[in-house]
C-alpha atoms as a PDB file:
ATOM      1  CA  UNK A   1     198.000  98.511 120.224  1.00  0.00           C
ATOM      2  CA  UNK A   2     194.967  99.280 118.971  1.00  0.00           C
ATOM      3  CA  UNK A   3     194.404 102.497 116.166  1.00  0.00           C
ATOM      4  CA  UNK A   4     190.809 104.884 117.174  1.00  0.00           C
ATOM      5  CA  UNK A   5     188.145 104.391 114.647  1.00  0.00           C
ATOM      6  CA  UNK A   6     188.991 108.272 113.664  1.00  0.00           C
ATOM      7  CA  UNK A   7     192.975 106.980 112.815  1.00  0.00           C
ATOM      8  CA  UNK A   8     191.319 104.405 110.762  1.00  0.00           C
ATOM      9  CA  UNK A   9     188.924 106.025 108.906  1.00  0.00           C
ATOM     10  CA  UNK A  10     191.414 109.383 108.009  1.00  0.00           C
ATOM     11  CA  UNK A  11     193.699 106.667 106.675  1.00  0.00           C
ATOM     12  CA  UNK A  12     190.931 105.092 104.672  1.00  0.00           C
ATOM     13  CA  UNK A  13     190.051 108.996 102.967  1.00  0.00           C
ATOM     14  CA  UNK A  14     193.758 108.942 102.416  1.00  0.00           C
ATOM     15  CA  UNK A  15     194.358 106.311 100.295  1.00  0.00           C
ATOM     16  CA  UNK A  16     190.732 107.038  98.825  1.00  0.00           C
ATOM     17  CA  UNK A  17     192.064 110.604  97.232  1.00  0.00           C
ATOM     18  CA  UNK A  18     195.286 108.383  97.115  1.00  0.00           C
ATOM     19  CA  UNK A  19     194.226 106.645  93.870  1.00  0.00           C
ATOM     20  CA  UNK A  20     192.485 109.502  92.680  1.00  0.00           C
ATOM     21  CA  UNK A  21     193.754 110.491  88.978  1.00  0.00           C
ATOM     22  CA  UNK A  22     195.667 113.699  88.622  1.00  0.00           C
ATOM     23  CA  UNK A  23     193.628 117.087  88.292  1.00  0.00           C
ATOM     24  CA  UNK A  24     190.506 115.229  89.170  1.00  0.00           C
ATOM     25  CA  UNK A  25     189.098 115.728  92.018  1.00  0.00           C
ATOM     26  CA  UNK A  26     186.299 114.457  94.516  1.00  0.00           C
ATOM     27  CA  UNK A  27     183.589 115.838  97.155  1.00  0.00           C
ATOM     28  CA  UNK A  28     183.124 114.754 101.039  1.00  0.00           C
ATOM     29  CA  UNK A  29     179.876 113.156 100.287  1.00  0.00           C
ATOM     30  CA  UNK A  30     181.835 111.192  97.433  1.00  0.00           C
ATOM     31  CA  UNK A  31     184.534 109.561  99.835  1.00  0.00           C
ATOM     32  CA  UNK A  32     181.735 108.900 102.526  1.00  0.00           C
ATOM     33  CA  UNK A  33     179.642 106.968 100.568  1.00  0.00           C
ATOM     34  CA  UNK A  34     182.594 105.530  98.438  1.00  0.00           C
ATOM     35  CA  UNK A  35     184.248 104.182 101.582  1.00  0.00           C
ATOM     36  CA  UNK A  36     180.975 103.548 103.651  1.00  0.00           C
ATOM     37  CA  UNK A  37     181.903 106.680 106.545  1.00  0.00           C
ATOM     38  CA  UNK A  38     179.188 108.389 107.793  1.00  0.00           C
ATOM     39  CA  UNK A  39     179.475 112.194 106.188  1.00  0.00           C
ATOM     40  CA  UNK A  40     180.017 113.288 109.337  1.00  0.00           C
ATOM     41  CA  UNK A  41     182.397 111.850 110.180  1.00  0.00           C
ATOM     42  CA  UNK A  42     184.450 111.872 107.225  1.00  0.00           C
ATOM     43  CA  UNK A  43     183.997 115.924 107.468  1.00  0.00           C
ATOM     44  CA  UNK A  44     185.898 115.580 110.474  1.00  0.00           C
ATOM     45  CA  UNK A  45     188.500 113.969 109.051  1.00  0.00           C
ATOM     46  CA  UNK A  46     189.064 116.011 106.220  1.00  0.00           C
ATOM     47  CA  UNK A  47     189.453 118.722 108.293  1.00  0.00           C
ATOM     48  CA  UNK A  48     192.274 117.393 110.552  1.00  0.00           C
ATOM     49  CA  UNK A  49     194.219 115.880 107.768  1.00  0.00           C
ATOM     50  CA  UNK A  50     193.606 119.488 105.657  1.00  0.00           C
ATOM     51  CA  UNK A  51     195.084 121.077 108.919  1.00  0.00           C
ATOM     52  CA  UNK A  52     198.075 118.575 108.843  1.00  0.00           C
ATOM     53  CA  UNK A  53     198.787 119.813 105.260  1.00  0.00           C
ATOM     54  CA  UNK A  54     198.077 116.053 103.874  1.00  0.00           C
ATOM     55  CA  UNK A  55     194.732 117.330 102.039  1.00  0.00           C
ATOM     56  CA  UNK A  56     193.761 120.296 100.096  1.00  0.00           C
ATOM     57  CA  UNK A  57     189.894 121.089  99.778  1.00  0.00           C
ATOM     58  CA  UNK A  58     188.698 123.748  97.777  1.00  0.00           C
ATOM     59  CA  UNK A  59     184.792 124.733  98.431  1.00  0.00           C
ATOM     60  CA  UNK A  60     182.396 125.900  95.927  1.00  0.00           C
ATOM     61  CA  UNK A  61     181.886 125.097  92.278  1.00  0.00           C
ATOM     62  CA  UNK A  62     184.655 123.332  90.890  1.00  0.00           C
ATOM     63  CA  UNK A  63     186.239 122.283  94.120  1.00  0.00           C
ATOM     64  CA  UNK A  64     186.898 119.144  95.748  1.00  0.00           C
ATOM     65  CA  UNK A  65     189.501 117.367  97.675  1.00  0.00           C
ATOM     66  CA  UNK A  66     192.822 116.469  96.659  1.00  0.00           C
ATOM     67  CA  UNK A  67     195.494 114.926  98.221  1.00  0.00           C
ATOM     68  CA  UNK A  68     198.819 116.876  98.669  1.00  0.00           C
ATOM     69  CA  UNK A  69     202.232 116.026  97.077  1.00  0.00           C
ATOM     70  CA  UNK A  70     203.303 116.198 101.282  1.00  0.00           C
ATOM     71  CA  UNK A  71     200.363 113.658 101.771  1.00  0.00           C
ATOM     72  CA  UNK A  72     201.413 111.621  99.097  1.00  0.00           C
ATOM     73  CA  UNK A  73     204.595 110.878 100.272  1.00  0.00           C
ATOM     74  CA  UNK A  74     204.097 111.681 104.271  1.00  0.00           C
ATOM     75  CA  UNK A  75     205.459 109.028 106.005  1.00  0.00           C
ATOM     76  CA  UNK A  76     202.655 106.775 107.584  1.00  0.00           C
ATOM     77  CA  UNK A  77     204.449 106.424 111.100  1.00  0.00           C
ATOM     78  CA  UNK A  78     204.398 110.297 111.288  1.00  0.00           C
ATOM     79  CA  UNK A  79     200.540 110.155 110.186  1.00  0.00           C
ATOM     80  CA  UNK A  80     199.380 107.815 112.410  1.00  0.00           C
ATOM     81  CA  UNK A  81     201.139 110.047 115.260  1.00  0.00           C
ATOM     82  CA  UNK A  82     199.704 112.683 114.325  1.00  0.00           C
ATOM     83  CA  UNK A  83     196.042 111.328 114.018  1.00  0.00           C
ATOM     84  CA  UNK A  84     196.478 109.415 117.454  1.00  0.00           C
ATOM     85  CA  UNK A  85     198.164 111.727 119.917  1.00  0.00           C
ATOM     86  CA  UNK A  86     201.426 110.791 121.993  1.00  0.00           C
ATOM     87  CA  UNK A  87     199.044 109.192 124.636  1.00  0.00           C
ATOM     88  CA  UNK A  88     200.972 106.536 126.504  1.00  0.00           C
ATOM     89  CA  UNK A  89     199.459 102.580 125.929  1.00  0.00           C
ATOM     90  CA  UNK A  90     198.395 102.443 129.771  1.00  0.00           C
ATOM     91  CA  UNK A  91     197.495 105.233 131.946  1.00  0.00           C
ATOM     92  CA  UNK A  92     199.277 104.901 135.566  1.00  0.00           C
ATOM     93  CA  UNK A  93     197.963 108.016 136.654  1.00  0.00           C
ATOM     94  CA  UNK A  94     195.020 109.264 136.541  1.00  0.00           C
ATOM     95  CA  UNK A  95     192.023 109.436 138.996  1.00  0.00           C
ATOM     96  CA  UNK A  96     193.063 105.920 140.374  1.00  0.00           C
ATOM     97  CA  UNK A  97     197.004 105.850 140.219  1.00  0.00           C
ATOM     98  CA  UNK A  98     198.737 102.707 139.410  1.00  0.00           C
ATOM     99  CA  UNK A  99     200.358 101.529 142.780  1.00  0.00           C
ATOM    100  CA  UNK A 100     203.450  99.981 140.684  1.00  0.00           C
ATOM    101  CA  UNK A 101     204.016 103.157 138.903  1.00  0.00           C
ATOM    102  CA  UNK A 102     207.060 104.039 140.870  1.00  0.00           C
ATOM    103  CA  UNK A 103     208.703 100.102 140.350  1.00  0.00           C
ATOM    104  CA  UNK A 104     206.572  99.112 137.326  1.00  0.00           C
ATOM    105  CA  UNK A 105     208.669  97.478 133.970  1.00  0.00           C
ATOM    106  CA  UNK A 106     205.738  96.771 132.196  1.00  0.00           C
ATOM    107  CA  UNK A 107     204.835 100.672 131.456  1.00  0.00           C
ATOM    108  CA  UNK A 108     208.570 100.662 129.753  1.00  0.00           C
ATOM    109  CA  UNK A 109     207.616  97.568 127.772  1.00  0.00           C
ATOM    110  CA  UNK A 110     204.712  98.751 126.398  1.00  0.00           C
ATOM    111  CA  UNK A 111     206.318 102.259 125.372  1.00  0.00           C
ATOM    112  CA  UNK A 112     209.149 100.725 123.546  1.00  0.00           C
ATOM    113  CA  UNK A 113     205.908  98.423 121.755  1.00  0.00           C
ATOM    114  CA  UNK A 114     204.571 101.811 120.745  1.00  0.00           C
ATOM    115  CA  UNK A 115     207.723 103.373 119.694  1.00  0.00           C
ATOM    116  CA  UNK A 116     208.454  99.840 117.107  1.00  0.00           C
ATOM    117  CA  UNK A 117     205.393  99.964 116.130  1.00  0.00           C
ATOM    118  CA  UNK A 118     205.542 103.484 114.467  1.00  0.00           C
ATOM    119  CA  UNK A 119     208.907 102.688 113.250  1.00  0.00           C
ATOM    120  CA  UNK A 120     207.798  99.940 111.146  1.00  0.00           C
ATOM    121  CA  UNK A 121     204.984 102.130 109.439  1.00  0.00           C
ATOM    122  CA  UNK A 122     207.611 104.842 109.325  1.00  0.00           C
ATOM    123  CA  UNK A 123     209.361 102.675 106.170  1.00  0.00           C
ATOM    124  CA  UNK A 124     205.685 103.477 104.264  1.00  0.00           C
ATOM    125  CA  UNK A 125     204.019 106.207 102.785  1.00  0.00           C
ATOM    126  CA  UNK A 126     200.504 106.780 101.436  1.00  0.00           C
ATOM    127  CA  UNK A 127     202.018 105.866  98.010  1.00  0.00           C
ATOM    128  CA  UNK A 128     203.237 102.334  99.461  1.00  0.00           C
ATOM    129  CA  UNK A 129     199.559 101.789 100.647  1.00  0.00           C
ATOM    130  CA  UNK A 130     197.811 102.268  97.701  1.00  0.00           C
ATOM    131  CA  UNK A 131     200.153 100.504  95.449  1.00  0.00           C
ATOM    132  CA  UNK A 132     198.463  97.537  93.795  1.00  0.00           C
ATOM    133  CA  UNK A 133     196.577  95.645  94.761  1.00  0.00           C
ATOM    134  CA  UNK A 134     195.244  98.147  96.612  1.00  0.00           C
ATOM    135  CA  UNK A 135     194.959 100.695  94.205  1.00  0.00           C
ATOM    136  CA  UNK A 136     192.140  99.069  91.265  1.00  0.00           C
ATOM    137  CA  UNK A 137     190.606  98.287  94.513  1.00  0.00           C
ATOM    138  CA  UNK A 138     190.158 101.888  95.903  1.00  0.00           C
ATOM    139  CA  UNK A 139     189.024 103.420  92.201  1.00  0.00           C
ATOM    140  CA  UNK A 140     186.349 100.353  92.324  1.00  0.00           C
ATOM    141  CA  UNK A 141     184.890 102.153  95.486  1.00  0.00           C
ATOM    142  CA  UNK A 142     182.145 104.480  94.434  1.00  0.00           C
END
């Protein structure tokens, strides 16, 4: 399985405002150039993970981003659904059907992949990911 470049880089600005020190808080421009996202992009980001409830922004002067107590401890299996979608690994329909759709085991296989694969990032939160090493890492970024 294989995350979107969007999955990765929301989970990056996670653990970015992850490690950032209590009542402190940091712009969109800061996190894109600290983590090396197009602003852009990281804009876009924000944005869905503010709509999930994992990040507060506040605009104007004295605002910033912060991280959420829910998107400190969110669990990262349910964040990586979110961010990705319940899309299936392989697409048997479609434009061009599968002809082994109706008799095919692999489509099964692959599903109960997906499913452990969120269920072993289900055991972590944000917290877990920025625990050291991490961590002194991430605050190094700037």
């Amino acid at each position: 399985m294989r995350l979107t470049k969007f999955t990765d880089l929301s989970l990056r600005v996670t653990m970015r405002l992850a490690v950032t020190e209590q009542g402190t808080t940091l712009t969109t421009r800061q996190v894109a150039e600290a983590m090396a996202i197009p602003y852009t992009h990281t804009a876009k980001a924000i944005a869905r993970l503010q709509h999930l409830g994992v990040v507060e922004a506040h605009r104007g002067r004295g605002g910033g981003l912060a991280l959420t107590g829910f998107g400190r401890s969110a669990s990262l299996g349910w964040l990586v659904r979110e961010l990705e979608g319940e899309e299936e690994v392989v697409a048997c329909e479609g434009e061009t059907p599968c002809p082994l759709r109706a008799a095919c085991r692999l489509r099964g296989a692959l599903r109960q992949a997906q499913q452990a694969f969120y269920a072993s990032l289900d055991r972590l939160t944000v917290n877990d990911l920025v625990a050291s090493p991490a961590g002194p890492v991430l605050l190094g970024l700037s």
